[in-house]
N, C-alpha and C. Protein backbone atom coordinates (compact mmCIF):
# COMPACT_ATOMS: atom_id res chain seq x y z
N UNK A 1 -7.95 9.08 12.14
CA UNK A 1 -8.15 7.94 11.28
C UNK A 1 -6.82 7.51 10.66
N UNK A 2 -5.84 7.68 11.31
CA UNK A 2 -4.43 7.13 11.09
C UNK A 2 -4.03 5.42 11.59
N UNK A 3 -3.42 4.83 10.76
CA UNK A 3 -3.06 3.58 11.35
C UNK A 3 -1.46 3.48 10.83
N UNK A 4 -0.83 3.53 12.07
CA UNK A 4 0.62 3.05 11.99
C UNK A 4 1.45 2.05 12.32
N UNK A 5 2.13 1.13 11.60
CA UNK A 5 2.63 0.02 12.31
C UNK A 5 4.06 0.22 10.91
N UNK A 6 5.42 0.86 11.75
CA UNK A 6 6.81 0.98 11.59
C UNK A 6 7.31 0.40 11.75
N UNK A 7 8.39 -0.26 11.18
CA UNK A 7 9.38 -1.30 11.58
C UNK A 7 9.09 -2.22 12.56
N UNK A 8 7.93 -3.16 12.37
CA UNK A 8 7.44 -4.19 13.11
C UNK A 8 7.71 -5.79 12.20
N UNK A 9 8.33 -5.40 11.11
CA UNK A 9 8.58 -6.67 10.90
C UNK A 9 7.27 -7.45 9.69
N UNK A 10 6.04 -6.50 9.58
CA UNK A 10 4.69 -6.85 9.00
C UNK A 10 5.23 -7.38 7.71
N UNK A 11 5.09 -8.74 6.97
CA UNK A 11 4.42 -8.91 5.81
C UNK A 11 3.47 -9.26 4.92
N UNK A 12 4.13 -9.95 3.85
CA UNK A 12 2.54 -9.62 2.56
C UNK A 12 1.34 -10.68 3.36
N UNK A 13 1.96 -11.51 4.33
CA UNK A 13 0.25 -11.91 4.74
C UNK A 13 -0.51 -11.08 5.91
N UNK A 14 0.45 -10.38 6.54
CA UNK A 14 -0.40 -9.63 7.64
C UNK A 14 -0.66 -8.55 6.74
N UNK A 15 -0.52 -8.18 5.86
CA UNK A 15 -0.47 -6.59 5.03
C UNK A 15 -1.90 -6.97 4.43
N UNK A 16 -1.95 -8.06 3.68
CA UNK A 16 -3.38 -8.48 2.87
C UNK A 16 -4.48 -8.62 3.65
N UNK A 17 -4.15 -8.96 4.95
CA UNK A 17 -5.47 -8.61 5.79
C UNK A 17 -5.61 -7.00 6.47
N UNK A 18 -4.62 -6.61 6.25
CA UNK A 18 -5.53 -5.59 6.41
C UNK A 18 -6.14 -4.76 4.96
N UNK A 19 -5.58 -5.25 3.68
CA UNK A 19 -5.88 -4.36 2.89
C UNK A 19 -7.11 -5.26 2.49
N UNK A 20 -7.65 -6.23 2.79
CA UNK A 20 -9.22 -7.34 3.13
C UNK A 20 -10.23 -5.93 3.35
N UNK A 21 -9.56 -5.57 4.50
CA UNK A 21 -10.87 -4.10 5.73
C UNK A 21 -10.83 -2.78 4.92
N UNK A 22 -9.67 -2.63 4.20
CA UNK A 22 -9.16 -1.02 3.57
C UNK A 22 -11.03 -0.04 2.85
N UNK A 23 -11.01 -1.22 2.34
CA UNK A 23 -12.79 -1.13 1.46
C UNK A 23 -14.03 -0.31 2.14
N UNK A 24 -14.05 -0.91 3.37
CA UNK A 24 -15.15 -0.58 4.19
C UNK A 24 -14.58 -0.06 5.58
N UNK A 25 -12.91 0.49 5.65
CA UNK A 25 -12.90 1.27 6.76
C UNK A 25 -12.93 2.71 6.61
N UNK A 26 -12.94 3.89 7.66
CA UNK A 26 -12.47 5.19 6.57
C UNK A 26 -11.18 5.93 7.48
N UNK A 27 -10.68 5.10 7.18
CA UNK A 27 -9.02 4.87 7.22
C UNK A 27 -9.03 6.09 6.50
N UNK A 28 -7.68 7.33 6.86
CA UNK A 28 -7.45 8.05 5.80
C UNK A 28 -6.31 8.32 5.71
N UNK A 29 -5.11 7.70 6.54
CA UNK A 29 -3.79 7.82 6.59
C UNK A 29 -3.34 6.27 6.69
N UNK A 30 -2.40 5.93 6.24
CA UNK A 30 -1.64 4.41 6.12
C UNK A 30 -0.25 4.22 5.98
N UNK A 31 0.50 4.31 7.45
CA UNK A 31 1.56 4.56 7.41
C UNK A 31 2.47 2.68 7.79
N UNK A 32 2.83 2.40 6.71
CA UNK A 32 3.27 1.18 6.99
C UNK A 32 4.98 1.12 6.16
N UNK A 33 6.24 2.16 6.81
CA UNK A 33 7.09 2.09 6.33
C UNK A 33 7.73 1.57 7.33
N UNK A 34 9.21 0.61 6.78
CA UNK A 34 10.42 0.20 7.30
C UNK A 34 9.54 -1.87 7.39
N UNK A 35 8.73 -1.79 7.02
CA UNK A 35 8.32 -3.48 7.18
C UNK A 35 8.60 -4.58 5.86
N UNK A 36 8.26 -5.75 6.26
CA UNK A 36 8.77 -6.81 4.84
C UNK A 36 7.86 -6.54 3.93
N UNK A 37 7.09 -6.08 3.38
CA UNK A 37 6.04 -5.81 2.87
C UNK A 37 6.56 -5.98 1.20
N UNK A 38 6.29 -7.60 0.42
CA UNK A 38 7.03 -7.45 -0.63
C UNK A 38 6.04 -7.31 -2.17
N UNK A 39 6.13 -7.83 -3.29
CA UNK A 39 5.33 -7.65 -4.34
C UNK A 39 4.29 -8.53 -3.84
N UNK A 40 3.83 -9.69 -3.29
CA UNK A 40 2.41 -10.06 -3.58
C UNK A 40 1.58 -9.00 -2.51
N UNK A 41 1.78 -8.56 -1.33
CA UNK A 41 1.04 -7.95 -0.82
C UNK A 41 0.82 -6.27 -1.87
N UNK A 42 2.17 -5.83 -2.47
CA UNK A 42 1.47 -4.69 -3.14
C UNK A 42 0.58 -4.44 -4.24
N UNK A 43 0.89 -5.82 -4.23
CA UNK A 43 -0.15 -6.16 -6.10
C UNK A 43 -1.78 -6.43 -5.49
N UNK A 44 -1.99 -7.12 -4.19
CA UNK A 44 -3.01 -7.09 -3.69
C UNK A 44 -3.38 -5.72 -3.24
N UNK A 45 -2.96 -4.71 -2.69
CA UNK A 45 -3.48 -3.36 -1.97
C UNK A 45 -3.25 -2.60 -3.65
N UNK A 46 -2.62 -3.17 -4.43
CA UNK A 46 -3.15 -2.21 -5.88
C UNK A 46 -4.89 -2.90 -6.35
N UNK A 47 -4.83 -4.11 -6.43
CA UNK A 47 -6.31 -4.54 -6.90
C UNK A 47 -7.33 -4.08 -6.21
N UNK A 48 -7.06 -3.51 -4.46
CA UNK A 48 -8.09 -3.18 -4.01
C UNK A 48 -8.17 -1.42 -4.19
N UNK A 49 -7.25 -0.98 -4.68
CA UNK A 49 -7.44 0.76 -4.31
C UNK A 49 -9.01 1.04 -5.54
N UNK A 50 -9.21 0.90 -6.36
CA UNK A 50 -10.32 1.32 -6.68
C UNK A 50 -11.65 1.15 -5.77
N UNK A 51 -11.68 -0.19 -5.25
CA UNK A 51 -12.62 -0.08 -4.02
C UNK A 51 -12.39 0.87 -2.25
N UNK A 52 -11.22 1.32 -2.62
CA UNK A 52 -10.61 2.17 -0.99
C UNK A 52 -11.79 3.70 -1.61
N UNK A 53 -12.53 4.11 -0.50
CA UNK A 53 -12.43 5.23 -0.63
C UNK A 53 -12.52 6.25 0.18
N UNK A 54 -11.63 5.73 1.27
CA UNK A 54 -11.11 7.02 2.24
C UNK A 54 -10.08 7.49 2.47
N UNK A 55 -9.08 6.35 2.08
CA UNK A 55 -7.95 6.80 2.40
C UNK A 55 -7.16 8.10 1.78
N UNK A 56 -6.34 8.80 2.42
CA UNK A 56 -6.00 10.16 1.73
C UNK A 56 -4.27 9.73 1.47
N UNK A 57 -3.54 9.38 2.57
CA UNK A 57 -2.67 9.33 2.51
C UNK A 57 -1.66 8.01 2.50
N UNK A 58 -0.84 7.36 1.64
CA UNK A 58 0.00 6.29 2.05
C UNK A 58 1.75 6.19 1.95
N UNK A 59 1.77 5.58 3.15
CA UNK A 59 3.72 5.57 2.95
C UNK A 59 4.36 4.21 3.01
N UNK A 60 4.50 3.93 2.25
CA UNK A 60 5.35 2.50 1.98
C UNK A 60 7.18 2.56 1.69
N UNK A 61 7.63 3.57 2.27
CA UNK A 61 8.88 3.51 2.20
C UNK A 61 9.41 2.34 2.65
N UNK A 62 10.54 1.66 2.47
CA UNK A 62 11.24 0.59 3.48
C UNK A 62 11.43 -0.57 3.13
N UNK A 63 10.33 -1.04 2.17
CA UNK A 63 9.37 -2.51 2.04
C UNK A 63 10.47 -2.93 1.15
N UNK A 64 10.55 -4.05 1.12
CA UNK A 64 10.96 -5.02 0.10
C UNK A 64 10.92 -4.84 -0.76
N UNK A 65 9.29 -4.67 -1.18
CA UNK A 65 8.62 -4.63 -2.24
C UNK A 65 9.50 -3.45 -3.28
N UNK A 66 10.62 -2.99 -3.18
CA UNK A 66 10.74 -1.90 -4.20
C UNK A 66 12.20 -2.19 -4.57
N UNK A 67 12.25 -3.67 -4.30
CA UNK A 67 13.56 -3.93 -4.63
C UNK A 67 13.61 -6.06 -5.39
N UNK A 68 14.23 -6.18 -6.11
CA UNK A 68 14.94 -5.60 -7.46
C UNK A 68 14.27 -4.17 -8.43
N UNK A 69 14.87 -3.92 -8.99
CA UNK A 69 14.18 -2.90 -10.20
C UNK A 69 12.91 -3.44 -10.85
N UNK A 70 13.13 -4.59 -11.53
CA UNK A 70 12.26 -5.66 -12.08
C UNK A 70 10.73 -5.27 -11.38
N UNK A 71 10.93 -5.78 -9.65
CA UNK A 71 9.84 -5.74 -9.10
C UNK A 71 8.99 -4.55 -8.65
N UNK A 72 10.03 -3.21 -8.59
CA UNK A 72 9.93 -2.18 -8.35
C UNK A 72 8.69 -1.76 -9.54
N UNK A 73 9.32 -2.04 -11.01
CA UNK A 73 8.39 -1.51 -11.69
C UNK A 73 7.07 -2.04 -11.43
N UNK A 74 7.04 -3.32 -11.90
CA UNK A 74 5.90 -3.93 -11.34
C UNK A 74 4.61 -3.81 -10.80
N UNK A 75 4.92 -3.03 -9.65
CA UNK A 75 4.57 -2.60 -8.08
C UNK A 75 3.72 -1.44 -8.40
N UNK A 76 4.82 -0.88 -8.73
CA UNK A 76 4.46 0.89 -9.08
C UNK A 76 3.23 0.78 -10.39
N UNK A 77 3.59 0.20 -11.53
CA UNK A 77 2.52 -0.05 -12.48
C UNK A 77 1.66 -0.28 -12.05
N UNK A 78 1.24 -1.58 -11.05
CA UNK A 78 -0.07 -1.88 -10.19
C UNK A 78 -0.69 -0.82 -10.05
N UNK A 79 0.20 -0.20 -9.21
CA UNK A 79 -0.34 0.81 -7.88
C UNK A 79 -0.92 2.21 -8.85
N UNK A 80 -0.38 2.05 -9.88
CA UNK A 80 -0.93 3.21 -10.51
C UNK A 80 -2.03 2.93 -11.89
N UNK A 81 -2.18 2.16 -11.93
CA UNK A 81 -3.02 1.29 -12.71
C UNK A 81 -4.67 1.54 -11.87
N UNK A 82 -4.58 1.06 -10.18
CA UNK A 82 -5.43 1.09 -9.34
C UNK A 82 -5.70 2.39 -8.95
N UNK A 83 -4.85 3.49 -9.35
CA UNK A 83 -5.40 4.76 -8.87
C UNK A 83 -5.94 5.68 -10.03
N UNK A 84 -5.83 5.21 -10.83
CA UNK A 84 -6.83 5.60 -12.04
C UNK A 84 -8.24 5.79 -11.39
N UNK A 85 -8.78 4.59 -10.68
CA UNK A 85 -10.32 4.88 -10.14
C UNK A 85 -9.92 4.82 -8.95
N UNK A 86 -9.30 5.89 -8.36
CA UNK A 86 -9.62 6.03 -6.95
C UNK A 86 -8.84 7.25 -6.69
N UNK A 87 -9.65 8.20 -6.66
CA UNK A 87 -9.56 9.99 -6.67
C UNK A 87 -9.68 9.88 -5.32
N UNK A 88 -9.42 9.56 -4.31
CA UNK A 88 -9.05 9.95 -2.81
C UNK A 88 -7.42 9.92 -2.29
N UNK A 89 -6.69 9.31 -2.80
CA UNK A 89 -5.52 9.24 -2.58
C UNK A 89 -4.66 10.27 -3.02
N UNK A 90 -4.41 11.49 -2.22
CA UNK A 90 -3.64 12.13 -2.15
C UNK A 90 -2.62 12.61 -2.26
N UNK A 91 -1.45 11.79 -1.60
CA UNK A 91 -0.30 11.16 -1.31
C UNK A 91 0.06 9.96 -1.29
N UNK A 92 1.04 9.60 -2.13
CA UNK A 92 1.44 8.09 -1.80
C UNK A 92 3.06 8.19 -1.58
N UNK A 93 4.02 7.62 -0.92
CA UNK A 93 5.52 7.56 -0.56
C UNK A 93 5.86 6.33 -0.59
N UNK A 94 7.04 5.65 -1.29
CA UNK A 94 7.47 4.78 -1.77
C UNK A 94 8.80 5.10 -1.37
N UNK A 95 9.45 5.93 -1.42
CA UNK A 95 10.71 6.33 -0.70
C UNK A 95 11.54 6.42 -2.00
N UNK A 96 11.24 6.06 -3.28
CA UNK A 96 11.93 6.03 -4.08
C UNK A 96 12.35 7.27 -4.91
């Protein structure tokens, strides 16, 4: 139940569709490092992690998204904001 797509170039609109399916797949690994992947797609896959509940593992190293500082925080606040209700996530990698 792994889905990988590395340095393909993916951003925040191909990223939001898949985090659309994240809800009702049971996805449990999500390896999407080295892609454009910038703040609107992470602020969207933060609003949905309380509804994720399979995933175990995620790696977002690479992305855009963790650059300026500004946006970095941002991101990370989301993302941890959304894992308050969602006790399946395991691991998360940001590379930071």
């Amino acid at each position: 139940q792994t889905l990988c797509i590395e340095d393909l170039c993916l951003d925040d609109r191909w990223f939001m569709k898949i985090v659309e399916i994240l809800p009702t797949s049971r996805l449990e690994t999500l390896n999407l490092q080295g892609n454009n992947i910038g703040a609107q797609g992470i602020l969207a896959f933060a609003n949905q992690l309380p509804n994720i509940k399979c995933l175990k593992e995620v790696f977002l190293a690479g992305n855009g998204c963790w650059h300026p500082p500004a946006q970095y925080e941002e991101c990370i606040a989301a993302i941890l904001q959304g894992m308050r209700a969602n006790y399946c996530i395991e691991s998360f990698w940001t590379g930071q």
